[in-house]
Protein backbone atom coordinates (compact mmCIF):
# COMPACT_ATOMS: atom_id res chain seq x y z
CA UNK A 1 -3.40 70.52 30.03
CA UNK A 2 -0.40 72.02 31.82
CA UNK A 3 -0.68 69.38 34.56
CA UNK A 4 -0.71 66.44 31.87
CA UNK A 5 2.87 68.01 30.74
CA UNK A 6 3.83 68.31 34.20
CA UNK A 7 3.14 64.62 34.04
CA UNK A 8 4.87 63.91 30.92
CA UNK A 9 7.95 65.79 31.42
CA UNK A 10 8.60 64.50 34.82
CA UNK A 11 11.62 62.62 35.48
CA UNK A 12 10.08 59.81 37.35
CA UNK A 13 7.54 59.48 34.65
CA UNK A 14 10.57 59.25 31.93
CA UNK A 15 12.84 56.86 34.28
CA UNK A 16 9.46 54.61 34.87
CA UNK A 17 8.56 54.68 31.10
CA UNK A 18 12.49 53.67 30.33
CA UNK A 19 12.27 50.92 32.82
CA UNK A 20 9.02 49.65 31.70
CA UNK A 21 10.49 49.66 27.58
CA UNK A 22 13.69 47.73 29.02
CA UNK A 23 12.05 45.27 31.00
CA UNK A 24 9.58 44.68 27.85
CA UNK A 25 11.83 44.26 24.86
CA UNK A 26 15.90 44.56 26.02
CA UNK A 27 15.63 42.75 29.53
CA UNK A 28 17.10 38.84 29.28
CA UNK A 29 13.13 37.63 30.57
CA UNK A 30 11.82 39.85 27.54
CA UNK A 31 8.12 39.61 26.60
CA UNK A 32 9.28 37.41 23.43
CA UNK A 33 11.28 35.14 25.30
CA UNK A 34 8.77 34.89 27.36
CA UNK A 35 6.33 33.45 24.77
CA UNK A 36 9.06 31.72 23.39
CA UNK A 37 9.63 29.72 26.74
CA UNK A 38 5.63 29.13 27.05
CA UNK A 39 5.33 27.75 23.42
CA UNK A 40 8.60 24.94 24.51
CA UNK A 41 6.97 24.34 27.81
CA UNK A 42 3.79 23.48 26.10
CA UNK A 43 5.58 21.39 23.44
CA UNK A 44 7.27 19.59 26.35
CA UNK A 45 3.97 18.68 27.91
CA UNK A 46 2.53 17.18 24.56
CA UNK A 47 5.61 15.30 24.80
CA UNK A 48 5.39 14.29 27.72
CA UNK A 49 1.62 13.30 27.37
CA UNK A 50 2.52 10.99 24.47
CA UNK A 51 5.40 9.22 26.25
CA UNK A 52 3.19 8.72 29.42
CA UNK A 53 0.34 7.29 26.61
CA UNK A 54 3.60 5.14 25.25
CA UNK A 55 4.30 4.17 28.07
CA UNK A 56 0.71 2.79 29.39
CA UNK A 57 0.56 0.66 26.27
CA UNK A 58 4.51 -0.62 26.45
CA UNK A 59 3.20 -1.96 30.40
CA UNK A 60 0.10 -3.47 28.86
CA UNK A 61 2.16 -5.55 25.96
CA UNK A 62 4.74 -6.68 28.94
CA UNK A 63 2.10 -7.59 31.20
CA UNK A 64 0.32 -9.90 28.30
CA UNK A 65 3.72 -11.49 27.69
CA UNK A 66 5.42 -11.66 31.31
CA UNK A 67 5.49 -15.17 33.37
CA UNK A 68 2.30 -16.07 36.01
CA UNK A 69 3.36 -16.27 39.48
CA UNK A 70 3.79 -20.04 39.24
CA UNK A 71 6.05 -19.13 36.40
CA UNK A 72 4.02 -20.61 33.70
CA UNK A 73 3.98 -17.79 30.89
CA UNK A 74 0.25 -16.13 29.98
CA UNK A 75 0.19 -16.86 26.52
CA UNK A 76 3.32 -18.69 24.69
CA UNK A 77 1.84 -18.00 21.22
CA UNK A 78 1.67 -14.01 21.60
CA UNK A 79 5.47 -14.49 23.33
CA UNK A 80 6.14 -16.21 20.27
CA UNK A 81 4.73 -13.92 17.95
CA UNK A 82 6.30 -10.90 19.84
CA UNK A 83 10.03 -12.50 19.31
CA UNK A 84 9.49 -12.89 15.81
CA UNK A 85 8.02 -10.03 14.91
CA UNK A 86 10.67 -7.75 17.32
CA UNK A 87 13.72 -9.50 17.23
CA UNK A 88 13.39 -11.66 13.89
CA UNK A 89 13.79 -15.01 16.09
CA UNK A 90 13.50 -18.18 13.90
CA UNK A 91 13.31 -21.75 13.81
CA UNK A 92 16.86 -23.48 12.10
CA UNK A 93 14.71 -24.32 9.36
CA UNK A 94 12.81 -21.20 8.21
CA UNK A 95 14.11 -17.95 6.02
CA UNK A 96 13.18 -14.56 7.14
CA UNK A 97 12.36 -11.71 4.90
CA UNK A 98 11.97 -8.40 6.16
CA UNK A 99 9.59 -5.79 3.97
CA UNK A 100 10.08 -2.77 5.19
CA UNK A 101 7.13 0.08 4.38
């Protein structure tokens, strides 16, 4: 018992227990900044996940719609269909109404 006060009351034990409480909740890389940081970092990697998945499918659309290598386009009707629907492009003759959801 006297040796575990020994322990207790020695200075190195109080500095180490003083450092260990400063480090933990009063130190700028806190523990809660700390979990703070990992909870952004694994937002960011969602994020980045779903723009990467984004991404994939915004290659596959430009590939369907971008010219052969003689030049000849894949498929007119889906370039068509992706002006109109993108960019409201029209004929002179037509109206265009827009219903949004």
């Amino acid at each position: 018992m006297k040796k575990v006060t020994e322990i207790l009351t020695s200075k190195y034990f109080i500095v180490g227990l003083g450092f260990l409480v400063w480090v933990s909740f009063f130190d700028q890389n806190d523990w809660m900044t700390l979990k703070q940081r990992q909870k952004e970092l694994d937002n960011v990697k969602e994020n980045i996940a779903y723009l990467n998945s984004e991404i994939s499918k915004m290659e596959a659309e430009r590939n369907s719609l971008i010219a052969d290598y003689d030049g000849k386009l894949n498929n007119p009707k889906e370039l068509e269909k992706y002006a109109r629907e993108h960019y409201r492009m029209k004929y002179a003759d037509e109206d265009v109404y827009v219903i949004e959801k």
